[in-house]
N, C-alpha and C. Protein backbone atom coordinates (compact mmCIF):
# COMPACT_ATOMS: atom_id res chain seq x y z
N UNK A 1 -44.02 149.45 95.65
CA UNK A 1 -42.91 150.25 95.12
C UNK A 1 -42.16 149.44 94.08
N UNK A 2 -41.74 149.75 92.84
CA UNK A 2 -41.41 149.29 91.79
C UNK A 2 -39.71 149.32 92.36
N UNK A 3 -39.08 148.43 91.22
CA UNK A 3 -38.17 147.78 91.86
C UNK A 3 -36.89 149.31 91.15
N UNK A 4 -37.20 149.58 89.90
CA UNK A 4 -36.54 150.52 89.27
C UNK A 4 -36.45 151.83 90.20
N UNK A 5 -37.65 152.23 91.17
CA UNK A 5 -37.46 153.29 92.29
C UNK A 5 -36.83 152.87 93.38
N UNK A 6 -36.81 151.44 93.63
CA UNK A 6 -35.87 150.90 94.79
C UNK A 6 -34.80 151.41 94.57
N UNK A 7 -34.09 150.93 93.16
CA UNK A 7 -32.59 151.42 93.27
C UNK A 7 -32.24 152.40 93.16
N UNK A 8 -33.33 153.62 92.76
CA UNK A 8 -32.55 154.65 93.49
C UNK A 8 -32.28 154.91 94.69
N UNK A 9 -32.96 154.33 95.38
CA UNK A 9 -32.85 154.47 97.17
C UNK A 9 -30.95 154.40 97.45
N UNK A 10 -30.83 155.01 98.02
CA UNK A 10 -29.06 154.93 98.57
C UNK A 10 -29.13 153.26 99.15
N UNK A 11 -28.02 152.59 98.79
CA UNK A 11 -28.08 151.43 99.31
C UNK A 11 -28.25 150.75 100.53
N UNK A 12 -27.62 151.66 102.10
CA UNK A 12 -27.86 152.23 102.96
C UNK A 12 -28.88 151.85 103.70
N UNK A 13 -30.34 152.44 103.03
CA UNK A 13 -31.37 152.43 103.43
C UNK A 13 -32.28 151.07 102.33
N UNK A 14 -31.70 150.69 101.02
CA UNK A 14 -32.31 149.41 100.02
C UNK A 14 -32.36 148.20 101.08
N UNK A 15 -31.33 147.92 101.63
CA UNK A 15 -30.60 147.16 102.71
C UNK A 15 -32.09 146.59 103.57
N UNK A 16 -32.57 147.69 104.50
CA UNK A 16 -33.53 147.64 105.20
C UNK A 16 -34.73 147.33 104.59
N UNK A 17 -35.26 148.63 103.51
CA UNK A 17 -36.19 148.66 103.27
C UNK A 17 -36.50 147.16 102.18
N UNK A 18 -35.55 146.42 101.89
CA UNK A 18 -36.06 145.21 100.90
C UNK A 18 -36.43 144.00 101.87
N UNK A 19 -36.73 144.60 103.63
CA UNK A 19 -37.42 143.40 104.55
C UNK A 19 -38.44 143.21 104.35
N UNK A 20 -39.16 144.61 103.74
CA UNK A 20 -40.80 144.15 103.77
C UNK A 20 -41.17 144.31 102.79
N UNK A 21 -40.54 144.06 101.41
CA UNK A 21 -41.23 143.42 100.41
C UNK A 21 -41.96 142.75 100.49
N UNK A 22 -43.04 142.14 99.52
CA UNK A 22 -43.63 140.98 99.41
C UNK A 22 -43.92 140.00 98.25
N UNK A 23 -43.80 141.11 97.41
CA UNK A 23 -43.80 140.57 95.79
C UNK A 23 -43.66 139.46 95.60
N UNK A 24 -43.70 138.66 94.70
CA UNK A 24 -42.73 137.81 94.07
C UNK A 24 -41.49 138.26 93.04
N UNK A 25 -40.61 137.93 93.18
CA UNK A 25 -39.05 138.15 92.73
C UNK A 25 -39.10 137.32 91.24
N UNK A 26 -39.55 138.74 90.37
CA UNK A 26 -39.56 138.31 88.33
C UNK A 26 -38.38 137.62 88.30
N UNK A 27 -36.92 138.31 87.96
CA UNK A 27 -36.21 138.14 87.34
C UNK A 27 -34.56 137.85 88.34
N UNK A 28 -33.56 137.45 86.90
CA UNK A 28 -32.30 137.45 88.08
C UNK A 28 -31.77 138.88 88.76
N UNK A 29 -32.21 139.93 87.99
CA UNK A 29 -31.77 140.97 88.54
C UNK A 29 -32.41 141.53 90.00
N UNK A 30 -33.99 141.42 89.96
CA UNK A 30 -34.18 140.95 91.44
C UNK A 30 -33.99 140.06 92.48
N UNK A 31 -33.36 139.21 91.96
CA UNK A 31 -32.96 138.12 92.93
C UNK A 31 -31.37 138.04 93.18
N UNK A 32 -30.83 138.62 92.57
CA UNK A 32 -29.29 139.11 92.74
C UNK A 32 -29.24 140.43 93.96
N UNK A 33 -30.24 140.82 94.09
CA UNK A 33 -30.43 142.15 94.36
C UNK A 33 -31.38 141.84 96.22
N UNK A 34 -32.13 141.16 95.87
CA UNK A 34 -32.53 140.13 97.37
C UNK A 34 -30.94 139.87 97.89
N UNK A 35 -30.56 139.00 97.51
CA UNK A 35 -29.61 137.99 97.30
C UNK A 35 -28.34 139.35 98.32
N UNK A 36 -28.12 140.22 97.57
CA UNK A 36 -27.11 141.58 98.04
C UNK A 36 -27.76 141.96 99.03
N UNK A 37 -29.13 142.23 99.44
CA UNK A 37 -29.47 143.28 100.24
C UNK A 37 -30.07 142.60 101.62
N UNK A 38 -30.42 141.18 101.22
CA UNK A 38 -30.44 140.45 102.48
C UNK A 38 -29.19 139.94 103.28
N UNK A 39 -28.18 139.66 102.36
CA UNK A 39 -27.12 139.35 102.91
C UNK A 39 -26.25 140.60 103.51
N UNK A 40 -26.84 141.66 103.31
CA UNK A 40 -25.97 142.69 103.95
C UNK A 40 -26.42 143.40 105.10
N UNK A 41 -27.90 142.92 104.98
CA UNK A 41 -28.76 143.27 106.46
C UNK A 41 -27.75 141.99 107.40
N UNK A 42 -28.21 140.91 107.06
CA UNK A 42 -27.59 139.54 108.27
C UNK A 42 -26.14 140.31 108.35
N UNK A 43 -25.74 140.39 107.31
CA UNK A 43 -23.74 140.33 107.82
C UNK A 43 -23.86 141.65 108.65
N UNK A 44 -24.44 142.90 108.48
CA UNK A 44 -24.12 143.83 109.54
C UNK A 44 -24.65 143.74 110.51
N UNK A 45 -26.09 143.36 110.67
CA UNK A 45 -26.90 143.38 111.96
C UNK A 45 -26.49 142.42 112.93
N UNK A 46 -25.67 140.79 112.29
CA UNK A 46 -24.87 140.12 113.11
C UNK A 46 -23.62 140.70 113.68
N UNK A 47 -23.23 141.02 113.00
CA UNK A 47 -21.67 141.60 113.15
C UNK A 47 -21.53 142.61 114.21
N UNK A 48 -22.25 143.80 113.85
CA UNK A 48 -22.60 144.90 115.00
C UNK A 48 -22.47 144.81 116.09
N UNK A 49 -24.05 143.93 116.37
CA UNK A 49 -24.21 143.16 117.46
C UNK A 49 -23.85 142.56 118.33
N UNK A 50 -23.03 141.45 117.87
CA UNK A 50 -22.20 140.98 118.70
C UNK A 50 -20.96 141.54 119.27
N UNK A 51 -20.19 142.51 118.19
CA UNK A 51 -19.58 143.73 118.45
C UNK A 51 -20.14 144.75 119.99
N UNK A 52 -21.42 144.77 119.57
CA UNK A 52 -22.00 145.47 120.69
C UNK A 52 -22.30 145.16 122.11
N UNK A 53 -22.98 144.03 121.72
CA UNK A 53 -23.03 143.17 123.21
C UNK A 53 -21.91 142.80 123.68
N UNK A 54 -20.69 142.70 122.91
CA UNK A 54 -18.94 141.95 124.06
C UNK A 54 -18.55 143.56 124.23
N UNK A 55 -18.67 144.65 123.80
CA UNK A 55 -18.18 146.00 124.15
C UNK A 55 -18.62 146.88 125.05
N UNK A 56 -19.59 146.65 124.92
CA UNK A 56 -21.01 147.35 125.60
C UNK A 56 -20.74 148.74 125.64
N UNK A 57 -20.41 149.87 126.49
CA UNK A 57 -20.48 151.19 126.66
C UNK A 57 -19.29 151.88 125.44
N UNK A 58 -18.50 150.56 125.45
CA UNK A 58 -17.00 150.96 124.59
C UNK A 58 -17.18 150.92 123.17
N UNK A 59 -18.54 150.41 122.67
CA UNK A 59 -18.93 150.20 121.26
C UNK A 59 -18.82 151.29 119.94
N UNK A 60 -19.58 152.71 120.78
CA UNK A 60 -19.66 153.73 119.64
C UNK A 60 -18.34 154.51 119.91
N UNK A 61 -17.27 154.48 120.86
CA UNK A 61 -16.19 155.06 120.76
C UNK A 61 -15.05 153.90 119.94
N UNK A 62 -15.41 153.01 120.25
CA UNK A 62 -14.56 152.00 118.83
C UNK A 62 -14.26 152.20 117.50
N UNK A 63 -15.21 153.01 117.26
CA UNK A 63 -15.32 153.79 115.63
C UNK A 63 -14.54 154.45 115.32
N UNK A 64 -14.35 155.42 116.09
CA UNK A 64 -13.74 156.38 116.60
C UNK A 64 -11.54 155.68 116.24
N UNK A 65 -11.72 155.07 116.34
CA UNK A 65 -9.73 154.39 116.55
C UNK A 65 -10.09 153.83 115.14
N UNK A 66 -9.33 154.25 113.86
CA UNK A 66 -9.14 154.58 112.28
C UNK A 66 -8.72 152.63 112.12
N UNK A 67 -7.87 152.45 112.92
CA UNK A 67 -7.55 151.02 112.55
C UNK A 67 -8.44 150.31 112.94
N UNK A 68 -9.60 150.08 113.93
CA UNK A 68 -10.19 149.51 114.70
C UNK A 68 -11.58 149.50 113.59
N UNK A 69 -11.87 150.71 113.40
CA UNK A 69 -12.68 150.75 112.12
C UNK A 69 -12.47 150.28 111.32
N UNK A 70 -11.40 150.24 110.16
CA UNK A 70 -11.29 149.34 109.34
C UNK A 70 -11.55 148.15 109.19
N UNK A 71 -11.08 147.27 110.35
CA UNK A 71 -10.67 146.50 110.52
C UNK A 71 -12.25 145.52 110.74
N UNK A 72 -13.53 146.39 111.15
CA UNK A 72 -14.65 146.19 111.26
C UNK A 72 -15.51 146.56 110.05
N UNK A 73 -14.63 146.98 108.95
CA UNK A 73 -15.38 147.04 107.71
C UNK A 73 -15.03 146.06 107.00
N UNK A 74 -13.96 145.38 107.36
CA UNK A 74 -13.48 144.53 106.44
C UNK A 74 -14.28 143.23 106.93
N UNK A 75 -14.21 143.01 108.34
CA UNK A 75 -14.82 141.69 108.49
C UNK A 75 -16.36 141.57 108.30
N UNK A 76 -16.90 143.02 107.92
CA UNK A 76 -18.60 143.33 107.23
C UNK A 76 -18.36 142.78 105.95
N UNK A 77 -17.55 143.16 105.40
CA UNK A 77 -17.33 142.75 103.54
C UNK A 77 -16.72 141.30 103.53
N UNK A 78 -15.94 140.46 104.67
CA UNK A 78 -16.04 139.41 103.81
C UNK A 78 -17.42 138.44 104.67
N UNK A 79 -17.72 139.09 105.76
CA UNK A 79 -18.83 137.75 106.29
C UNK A 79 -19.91 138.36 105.09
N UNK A 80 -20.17 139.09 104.60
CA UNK A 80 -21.39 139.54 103.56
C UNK A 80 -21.64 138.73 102.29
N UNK A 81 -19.90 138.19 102.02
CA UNK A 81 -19.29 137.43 100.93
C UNK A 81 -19.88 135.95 101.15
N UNK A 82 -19.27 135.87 102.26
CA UNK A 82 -20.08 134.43 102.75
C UNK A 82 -21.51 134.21 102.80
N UNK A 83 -22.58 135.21 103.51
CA UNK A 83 -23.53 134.98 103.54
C UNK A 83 -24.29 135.19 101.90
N UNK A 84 -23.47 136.10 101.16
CA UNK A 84 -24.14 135.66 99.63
C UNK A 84 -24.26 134.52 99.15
N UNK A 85 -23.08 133.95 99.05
CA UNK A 85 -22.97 132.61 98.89
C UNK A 85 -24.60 131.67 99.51
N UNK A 86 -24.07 131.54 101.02
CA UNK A 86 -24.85 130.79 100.96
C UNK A 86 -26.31 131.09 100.57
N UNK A 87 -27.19 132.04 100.65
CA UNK A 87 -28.08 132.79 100.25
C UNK A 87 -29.22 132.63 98.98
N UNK A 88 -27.48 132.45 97.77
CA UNK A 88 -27.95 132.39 96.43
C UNK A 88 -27.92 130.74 96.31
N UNK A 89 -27.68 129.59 97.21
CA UNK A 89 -27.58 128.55 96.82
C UNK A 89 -28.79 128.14 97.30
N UNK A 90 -29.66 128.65 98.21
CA UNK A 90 -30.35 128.66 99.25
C UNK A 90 -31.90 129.02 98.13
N UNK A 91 -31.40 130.21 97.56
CA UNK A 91 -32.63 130.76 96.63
C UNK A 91 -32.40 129.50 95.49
N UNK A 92 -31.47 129.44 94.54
CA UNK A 92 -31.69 128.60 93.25
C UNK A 92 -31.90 127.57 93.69
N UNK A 93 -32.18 126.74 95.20
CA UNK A 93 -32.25 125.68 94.86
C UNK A 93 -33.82 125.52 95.22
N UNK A 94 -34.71 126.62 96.20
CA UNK A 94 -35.84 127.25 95.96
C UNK A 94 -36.44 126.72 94.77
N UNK A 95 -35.90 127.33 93.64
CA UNK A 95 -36.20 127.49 91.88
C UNK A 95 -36.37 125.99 91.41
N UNK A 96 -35.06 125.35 91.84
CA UNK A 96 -35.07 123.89 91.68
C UNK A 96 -36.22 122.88 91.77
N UNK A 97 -36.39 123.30 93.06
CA UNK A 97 -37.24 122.38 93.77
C UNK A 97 -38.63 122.28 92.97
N UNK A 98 -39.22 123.43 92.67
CA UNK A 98 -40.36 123.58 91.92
C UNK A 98 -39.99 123.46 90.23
N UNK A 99 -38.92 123.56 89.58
CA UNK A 99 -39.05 122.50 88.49
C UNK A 99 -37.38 122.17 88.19
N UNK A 100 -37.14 121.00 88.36
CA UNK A 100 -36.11 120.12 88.25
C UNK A 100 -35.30 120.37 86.64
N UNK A 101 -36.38 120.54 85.73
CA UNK A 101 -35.81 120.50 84.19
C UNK A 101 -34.15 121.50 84.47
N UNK A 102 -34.86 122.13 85.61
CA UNK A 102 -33.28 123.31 85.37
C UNK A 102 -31.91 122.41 85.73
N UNK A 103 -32.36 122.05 86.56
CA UNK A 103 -31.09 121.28 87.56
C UNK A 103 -29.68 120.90 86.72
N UNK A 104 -29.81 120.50 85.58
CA UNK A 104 -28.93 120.34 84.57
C UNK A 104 -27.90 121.80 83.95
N UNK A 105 -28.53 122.86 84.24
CA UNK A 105 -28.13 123.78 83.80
C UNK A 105 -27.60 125.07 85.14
N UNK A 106 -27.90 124.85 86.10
CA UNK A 106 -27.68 125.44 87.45
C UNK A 106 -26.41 125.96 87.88
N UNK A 107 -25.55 125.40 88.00
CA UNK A 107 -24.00 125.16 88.10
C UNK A 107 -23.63 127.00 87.47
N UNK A 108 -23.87 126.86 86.15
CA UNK A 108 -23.23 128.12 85.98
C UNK A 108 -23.92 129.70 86.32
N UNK A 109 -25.60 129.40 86.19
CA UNK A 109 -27.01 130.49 85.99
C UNK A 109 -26.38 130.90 88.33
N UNK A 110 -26.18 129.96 88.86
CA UNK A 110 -25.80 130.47 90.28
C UNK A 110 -24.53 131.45 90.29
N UNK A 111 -23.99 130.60 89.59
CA UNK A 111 -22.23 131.63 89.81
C UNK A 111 -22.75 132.87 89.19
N UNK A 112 -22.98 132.87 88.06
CA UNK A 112 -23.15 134.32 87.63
C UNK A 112 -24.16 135.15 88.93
N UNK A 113 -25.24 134.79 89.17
CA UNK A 113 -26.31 135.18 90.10
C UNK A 113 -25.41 135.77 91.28
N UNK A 114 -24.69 134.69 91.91
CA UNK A 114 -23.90 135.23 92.68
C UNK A 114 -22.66 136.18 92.42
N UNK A 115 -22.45 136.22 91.17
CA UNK A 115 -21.36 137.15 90.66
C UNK A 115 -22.04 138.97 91.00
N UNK A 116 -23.20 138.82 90.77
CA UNK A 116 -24.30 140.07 90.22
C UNK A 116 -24.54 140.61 91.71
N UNK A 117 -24.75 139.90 92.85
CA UNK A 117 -25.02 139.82 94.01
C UNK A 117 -23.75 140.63 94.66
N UNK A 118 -22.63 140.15 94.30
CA UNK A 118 -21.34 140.78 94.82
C UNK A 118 -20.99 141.96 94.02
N UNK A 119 -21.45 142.07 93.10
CA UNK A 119 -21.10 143.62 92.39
C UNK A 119 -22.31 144.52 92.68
N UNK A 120 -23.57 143.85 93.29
CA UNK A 120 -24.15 145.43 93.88
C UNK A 120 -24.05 145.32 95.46
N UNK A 121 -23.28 144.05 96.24
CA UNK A 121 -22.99 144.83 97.42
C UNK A 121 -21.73 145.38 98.06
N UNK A 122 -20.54 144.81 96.78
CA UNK A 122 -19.12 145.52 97.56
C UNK A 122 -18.72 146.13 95.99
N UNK A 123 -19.56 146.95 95.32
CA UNK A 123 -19.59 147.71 94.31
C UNK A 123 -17.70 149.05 94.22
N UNK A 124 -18.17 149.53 95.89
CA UNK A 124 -17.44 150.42 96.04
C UNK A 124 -15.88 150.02 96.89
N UNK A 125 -15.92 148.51 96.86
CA UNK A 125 -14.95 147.72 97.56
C UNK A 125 -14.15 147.24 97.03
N UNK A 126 -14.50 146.18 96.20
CA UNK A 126 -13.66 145.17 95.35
C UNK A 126 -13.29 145.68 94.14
N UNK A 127 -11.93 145.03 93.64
CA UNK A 127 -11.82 145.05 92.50
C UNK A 127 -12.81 144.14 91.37
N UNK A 128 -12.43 143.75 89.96
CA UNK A 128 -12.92 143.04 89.11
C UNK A 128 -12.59 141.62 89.50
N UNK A 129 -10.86 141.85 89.77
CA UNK A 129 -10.26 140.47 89.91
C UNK A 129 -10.72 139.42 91.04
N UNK A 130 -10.98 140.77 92.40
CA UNK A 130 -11.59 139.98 93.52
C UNK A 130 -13.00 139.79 93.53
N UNK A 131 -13.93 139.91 92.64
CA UNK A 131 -14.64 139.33 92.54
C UNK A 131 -14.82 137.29 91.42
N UNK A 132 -13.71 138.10 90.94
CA UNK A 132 -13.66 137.11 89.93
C UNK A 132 -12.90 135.52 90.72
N UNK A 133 -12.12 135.60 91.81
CA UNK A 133 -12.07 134.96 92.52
C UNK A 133 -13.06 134.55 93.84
N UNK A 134 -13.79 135.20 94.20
CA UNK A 134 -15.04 134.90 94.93
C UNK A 134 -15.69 134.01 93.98
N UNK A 135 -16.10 134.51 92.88
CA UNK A 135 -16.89 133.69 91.75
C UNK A 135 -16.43 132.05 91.19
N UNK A 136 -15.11 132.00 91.72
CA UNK A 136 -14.43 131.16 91.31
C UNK A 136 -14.72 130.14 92.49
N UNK A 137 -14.40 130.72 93.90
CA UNK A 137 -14.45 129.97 94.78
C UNK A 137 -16.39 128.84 94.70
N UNK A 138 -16.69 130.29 94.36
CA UNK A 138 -18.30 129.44 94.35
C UNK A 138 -18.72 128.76 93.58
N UNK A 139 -18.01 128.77 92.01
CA UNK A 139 -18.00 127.73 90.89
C UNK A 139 -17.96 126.55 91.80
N UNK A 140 -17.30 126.35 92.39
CA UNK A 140 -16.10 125.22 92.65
C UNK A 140 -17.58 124.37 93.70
N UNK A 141 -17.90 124.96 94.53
CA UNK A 141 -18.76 124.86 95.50
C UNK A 141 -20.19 124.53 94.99
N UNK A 142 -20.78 125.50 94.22
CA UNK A 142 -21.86 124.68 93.62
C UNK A 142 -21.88 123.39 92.77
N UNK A 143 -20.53 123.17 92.31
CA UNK A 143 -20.65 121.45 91.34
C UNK A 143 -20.78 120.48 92.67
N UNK A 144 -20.91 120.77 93.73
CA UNK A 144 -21.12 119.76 94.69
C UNK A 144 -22.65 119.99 95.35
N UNK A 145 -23.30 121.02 94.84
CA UNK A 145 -24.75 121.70 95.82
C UNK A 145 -25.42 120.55 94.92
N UNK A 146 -26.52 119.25 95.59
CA UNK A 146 -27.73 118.76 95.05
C UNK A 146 -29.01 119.68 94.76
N UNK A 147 -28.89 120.70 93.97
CA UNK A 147 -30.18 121.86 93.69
C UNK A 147 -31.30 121.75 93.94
N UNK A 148 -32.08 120.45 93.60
CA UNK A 148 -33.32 120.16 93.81
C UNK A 148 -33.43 119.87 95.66
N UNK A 149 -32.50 119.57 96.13
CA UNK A 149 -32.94 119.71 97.93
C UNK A 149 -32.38 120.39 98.66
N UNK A 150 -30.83 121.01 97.96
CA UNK A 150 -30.05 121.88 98.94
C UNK A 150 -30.80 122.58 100.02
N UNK A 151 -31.95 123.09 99.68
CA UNK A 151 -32.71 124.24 100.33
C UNK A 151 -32.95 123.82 101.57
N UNK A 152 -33.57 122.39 101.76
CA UNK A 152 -33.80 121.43 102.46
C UNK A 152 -32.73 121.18 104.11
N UNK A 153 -31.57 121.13 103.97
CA UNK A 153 -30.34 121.09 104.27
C UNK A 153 -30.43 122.14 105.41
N UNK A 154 -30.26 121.70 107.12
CA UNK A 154 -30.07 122.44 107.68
C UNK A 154 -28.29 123.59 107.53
N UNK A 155 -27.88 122.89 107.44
CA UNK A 155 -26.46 123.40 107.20
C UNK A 155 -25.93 124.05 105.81
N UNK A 156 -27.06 124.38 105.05
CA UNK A 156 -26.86 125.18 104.16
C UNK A 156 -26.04 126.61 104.19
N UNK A 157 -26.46 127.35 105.71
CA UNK A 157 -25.97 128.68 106.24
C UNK A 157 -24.51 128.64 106.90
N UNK A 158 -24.02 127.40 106.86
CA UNK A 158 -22.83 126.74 108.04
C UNK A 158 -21.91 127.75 107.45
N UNK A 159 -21.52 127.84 106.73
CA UNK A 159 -20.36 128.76 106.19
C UNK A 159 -20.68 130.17 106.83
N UNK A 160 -21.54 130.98 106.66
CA UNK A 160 -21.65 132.36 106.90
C UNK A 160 -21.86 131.99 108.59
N UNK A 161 -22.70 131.26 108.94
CA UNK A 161 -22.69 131.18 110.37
C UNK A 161 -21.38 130.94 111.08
N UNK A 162 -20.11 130.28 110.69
CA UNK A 162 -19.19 129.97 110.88
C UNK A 162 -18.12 131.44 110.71
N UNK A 163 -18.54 131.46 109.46
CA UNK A 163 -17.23 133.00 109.19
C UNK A 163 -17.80 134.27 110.29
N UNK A 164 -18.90 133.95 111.13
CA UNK A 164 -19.02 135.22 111.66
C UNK A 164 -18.02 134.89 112.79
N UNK A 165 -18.04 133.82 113.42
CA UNK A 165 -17.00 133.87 114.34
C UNK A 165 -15.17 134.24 114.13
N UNK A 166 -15.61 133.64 112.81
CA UNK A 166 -14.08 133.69 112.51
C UNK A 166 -13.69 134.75 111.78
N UNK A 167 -14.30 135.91 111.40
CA UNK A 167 -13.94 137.23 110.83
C UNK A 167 -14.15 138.59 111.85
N UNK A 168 -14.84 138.35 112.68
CA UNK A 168 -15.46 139.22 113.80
C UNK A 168 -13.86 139.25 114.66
N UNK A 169 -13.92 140.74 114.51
CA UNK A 169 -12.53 141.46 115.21
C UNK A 169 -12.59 141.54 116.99
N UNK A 170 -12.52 139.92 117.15
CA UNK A 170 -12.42 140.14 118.62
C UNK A 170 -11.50 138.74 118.92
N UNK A 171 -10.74 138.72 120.05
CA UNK A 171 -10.12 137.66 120.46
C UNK A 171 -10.34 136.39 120.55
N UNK A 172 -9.61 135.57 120.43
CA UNK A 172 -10.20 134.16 120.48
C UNK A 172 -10.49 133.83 121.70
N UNK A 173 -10.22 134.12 122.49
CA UNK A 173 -10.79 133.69 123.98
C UNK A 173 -12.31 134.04 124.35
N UNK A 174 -12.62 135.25 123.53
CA UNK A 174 -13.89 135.51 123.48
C UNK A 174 -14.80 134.95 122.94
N UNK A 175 -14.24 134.50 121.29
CA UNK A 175 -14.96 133.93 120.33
C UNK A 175 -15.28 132.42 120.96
N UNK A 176 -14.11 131.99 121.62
CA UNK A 176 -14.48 130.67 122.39
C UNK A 176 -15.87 130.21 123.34
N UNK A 177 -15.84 131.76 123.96
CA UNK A 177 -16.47 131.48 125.32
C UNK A 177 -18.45 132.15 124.43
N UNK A 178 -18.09 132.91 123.59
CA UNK A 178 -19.34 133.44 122.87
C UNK A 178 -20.14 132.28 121.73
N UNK A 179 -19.22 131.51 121.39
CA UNK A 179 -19.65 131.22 120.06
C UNK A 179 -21.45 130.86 120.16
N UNK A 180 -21.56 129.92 120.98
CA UNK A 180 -23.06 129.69 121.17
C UNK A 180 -23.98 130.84 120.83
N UNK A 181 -23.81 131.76 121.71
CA UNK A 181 -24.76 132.38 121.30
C UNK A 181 -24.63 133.79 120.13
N UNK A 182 -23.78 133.39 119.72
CA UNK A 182 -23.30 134.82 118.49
C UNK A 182 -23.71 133.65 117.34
N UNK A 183 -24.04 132.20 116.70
CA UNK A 183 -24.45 131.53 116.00
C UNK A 183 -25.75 131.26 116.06
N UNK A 184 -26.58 131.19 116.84
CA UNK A 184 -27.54 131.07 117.44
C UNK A 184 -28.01 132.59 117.23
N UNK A 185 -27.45 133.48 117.47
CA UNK A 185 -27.76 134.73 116.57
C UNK A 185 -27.95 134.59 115.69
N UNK A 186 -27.20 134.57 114.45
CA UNK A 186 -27.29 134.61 113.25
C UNK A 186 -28.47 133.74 112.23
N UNK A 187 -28.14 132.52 112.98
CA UNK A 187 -29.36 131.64 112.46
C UNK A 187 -30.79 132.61 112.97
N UNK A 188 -31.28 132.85 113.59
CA UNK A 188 -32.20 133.74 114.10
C UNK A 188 -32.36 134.38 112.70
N UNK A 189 -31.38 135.27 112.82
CA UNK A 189 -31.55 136.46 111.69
C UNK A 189 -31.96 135.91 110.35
N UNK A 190 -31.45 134.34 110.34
CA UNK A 190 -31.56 133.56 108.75
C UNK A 190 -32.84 132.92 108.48
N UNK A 191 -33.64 133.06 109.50
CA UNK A 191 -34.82 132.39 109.91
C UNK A 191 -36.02 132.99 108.78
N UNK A 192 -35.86 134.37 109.13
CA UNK A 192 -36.67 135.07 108.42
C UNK A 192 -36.34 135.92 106.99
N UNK A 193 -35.11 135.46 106.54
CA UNK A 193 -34.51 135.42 105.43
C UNK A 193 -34.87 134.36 104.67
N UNK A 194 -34.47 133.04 105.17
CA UNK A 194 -35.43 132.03 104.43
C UNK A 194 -36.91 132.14 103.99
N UNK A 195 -37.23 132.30 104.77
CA UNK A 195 -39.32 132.50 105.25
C UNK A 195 -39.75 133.51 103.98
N UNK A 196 -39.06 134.90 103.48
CA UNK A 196 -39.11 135.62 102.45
C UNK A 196 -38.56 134.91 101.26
N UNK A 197 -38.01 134.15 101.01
CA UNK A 197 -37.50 133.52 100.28
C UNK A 197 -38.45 132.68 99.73
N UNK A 198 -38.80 131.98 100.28
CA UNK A 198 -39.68 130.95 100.16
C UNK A 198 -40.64 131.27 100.09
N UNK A 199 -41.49 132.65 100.19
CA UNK A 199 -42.82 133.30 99.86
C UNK A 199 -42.40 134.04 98.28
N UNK A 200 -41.63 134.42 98.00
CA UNK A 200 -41.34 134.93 97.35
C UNK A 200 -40.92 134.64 96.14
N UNK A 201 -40.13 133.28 95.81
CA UNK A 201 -39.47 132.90 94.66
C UNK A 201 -40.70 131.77 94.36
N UNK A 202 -41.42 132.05 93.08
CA UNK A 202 -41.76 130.96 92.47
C UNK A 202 -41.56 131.13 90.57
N UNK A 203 -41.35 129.61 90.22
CA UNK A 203 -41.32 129.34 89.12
C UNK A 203 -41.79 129.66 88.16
N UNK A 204 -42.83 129.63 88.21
CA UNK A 204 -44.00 129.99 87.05
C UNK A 204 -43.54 131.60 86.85
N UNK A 205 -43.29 132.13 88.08
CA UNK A 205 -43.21 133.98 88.32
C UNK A 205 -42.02 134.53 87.62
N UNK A 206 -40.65 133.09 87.45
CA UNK A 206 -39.66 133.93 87.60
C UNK A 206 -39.23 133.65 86.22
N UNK A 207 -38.00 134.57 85.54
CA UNK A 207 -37.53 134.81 83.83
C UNK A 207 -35.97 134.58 84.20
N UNK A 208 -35.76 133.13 84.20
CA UNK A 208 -33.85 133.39 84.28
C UNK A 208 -33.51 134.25 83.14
């Protein structure tokens, strides 16, 4: 399936259906677009989840209470924020690794990448400005990423694995007694996010 019929797909369903790609990923606009649609599978399917398993029977009537909802869309949109991040540092440094000449030039070709990433997944969310401060935050963050091994780096995901505890609309007494295994989740989910990643992005293939 060509990538131009993907996006018509409602995003919704892009989300899912970009698990079983296999291609290799041409350009930045597909990899901005990985980059959005993987990170929005992990941030909801974590989020949910753990939502689901501490609620259990009380889960699909939760929706249901207008503030309670919100309040579970918001912590979808910023752990999504996070897991872009780490995601796109995760992919360019992928790129890196197989030819270094870039490494010099990286710093800014990510921020934008990740800029592109956040305008097709909180399109209908954010303003200009709040993206432009996300973008900022991650400037700041990649002049410290080593590109050529970041990828390498177990703790590359630490941030999004971290913000799930700490954005997830549930008590701290919970988050205390859960954290183990709601991180241990997530990494799971990142497992095979990497694994596509790494089948997927090569050099020779790709057109910054």
């Amino acid at each position: 399936m060509s990538s131009s019929v993907i996006r018509k797909i409602p995003e919704r369903f892009r989300v899912f259906l970009e698990r079983f790609r296999k291609g290799s990923i041409k350009d930045r606009t597909e990899l901005s677009e990985f980059i959005s649609t993987r990170s929005a599978y992990v941030a909801q399917t974590s989020l949910y989840g753990y939502l689901k398993t501490r609620m259990g029977t009380r889960f699909r009537s939760m929706f249901e209470d207008e503030v309670f909802s919100r309040s579970i869309k918001d912590s979808v949109e910023k752990l999504f924020i996070s897991c872009a991040a780490d995601l796109t540092i995760y992919s360019v440094s992928i790129l890196a690794a197989q030819n270094r000449e870039l490494v010099d030039h990286l710093d800014g070709k990510a921020t934008e990448l990740y800029r592109e990433a956040l305008v097709h997944g909180l399109k209908d969310h954010k303003t200009q400005d709040d993206l432009e401060v996300h973008a900022e935050a991650f400037s700041i963050r990649a002049q410290s990423v080593t590109w050529e091994t970041a990828f390498q780096d177990p703790k590359i995901f630490s941030k999004s694995i971290g913000d799930l505890i700490r954005f997830a609309p549930v008590v701290e007494e919970f988050k205390d007694l859960d954290r183990e295994i709601v991180t241990n989740s997530i990494r799971f989910r990142w497992r095979d996010i990497r694994d596509q990643a790494q089948r997927r992005l090569k050099i020779e293939k790709f057109n910054w």
